[in-house]
C-alpha atoms as a PDB file:
ATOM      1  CA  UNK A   1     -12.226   5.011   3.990  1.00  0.00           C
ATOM      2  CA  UNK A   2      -8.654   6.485   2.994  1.00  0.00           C
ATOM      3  CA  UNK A   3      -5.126   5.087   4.384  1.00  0.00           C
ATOM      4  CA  UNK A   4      -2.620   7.193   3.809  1.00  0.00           C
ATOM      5  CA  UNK A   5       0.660   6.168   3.727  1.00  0.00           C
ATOM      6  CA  UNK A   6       3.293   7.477   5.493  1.00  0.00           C
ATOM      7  CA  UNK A   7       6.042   9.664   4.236  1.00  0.00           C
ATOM      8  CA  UNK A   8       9.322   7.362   4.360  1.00  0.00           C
ATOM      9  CA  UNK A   9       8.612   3.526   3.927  1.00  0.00           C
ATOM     10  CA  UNK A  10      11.607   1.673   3.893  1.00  0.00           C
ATOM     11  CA  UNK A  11      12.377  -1.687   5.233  1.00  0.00           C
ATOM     12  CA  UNK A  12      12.612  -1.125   9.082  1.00  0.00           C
ATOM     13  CA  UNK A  13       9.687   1.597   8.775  1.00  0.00           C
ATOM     14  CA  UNK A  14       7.739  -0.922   6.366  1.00  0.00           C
ATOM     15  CA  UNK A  15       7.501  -3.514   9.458  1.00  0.00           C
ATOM     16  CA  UNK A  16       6.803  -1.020  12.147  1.00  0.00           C
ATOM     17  CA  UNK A  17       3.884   0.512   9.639  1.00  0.00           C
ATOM     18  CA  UNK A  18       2.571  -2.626   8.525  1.00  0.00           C
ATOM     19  CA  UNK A  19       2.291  -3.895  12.379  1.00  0.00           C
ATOM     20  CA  UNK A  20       0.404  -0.956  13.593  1.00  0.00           C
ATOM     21  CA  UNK A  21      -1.714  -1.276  11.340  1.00  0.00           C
ATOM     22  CA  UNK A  22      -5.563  -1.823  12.086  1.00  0.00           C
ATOM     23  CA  UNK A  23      -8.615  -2.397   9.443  1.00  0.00           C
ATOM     24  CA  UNK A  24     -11.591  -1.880  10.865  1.00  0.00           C
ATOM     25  CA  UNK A  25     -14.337  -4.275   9.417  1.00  0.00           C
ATOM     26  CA  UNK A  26     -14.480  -3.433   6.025  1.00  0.00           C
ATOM     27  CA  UNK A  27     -16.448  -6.447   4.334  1.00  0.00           C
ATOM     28  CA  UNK A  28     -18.203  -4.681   1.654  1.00  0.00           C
ATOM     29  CA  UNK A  29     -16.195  -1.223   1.626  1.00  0.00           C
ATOM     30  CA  UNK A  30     -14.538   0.781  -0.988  1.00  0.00           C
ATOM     31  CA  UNK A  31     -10.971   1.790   0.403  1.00  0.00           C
ATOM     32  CA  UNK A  32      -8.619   3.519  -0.837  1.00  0.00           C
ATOM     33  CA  UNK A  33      -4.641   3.484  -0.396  1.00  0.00           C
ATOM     34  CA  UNK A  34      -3.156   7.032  -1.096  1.00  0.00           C
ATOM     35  CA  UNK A  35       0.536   6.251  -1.657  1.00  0.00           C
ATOM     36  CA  UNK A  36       1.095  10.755  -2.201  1.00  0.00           C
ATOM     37  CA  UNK A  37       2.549  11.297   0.936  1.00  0.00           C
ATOM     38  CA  UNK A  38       5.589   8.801  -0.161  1.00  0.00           C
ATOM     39  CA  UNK A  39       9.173  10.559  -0.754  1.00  0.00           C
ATOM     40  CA  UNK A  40      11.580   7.715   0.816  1.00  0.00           C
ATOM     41  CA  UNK A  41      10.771   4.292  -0.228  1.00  0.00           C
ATOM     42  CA  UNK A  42      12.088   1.224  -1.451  1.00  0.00           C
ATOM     43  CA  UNK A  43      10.994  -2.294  -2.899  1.00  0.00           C
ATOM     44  CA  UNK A  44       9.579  -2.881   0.997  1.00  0.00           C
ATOM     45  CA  UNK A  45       6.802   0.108  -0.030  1.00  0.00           C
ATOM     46  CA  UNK A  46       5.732  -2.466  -2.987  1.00  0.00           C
ATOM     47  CA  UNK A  47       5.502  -5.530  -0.486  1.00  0.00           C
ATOM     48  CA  UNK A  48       3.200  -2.776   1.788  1.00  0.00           C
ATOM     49  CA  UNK A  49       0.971  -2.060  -0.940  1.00  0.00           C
ATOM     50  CA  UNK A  50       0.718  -5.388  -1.760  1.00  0.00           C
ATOM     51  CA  UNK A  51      -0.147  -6.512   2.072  1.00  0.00           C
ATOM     52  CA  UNK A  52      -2.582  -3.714   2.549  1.00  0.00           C
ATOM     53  CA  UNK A  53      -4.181  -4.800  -1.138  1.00  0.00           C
ATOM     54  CA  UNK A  54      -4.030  -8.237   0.866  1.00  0.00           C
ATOM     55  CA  UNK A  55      -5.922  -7.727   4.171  1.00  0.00           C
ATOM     56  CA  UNK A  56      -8.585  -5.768   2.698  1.00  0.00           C
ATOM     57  CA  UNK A  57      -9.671  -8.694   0.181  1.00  0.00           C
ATOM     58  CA  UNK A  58      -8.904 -10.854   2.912  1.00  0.00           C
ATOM     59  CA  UNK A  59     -12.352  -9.149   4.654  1.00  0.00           C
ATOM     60  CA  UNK A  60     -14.283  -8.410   1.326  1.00  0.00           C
ATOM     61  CA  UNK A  61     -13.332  -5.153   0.962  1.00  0.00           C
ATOM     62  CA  UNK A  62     -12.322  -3.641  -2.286  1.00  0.00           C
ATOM     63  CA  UNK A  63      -8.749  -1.415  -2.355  1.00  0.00           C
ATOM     64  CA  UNK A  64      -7.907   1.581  -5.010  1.00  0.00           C
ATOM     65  CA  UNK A  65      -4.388   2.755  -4.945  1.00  0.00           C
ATOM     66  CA  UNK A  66      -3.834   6.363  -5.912  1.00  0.00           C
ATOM     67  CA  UNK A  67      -0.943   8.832  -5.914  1.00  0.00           C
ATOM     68  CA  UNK A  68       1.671   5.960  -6.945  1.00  0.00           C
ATOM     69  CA  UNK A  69       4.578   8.410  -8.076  1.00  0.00           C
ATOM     70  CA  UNK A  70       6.280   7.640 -11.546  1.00  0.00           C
ATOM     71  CA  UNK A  71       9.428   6.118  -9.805  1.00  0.00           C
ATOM     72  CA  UNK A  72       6.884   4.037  -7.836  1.00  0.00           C
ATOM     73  CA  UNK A  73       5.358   3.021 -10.740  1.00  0.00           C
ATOM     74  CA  UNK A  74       8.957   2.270 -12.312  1.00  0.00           C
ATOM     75  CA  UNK A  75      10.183   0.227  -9.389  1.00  0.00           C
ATOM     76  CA  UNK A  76       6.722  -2.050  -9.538  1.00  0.00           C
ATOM     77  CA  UNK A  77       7.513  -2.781 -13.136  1.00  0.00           C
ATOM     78  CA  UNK A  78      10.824  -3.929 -12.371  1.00  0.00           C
ATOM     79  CA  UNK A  79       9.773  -6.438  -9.833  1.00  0.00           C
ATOM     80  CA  UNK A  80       6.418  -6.992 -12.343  1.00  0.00           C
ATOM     81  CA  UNK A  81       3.914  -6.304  -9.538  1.00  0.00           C
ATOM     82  CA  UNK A  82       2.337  -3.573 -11.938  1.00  0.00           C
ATOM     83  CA  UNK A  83      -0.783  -5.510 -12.231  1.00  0.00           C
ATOM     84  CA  UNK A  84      -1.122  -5.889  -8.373  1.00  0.00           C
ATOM     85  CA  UNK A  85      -1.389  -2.457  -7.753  1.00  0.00           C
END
């Protein structure tokens, strides 16, 4: 199963997206996060990631993140969260 992310995640979307959203059961399942829609984002798309990454464990599920952009990628070393994506 995919979740896409949306295309601006900043902090008041980051709450609205984070509380609509719904896992189905997913003991057992390969998901995976694709963060290439993102344009508009800041440090609240990290704590999203990290949430998502979160819930699925949570169930057993296992999360991939894909299509982290290079600033993305920059902004999660700054706040050393690299190895939690």
């Amino acid at each position: 199963m995919t979740i896409a992310l949306p295309q601006t995640l900043r902090q008041p979307q980051a709450m609205a997206w984070l509380a609509g959203l719904r896992l189905p059961d997913v003991a057992g399942q390969q998901w995976v996060l694709d963060a290439s829609p993102l344009i508009s984002f800041d440090s609240s798309a990290l704590a999203c990631l990290i949430e998502v990454r979160r819930r699925v464990q949570a169930q057993g599920g296992q999360l991939t993140i894909r299509g982290l952009s290079e600033s993305l990628q920059r902004l999660a070393q700054v706040y050393g969260l690299t190895d939690l994506l």
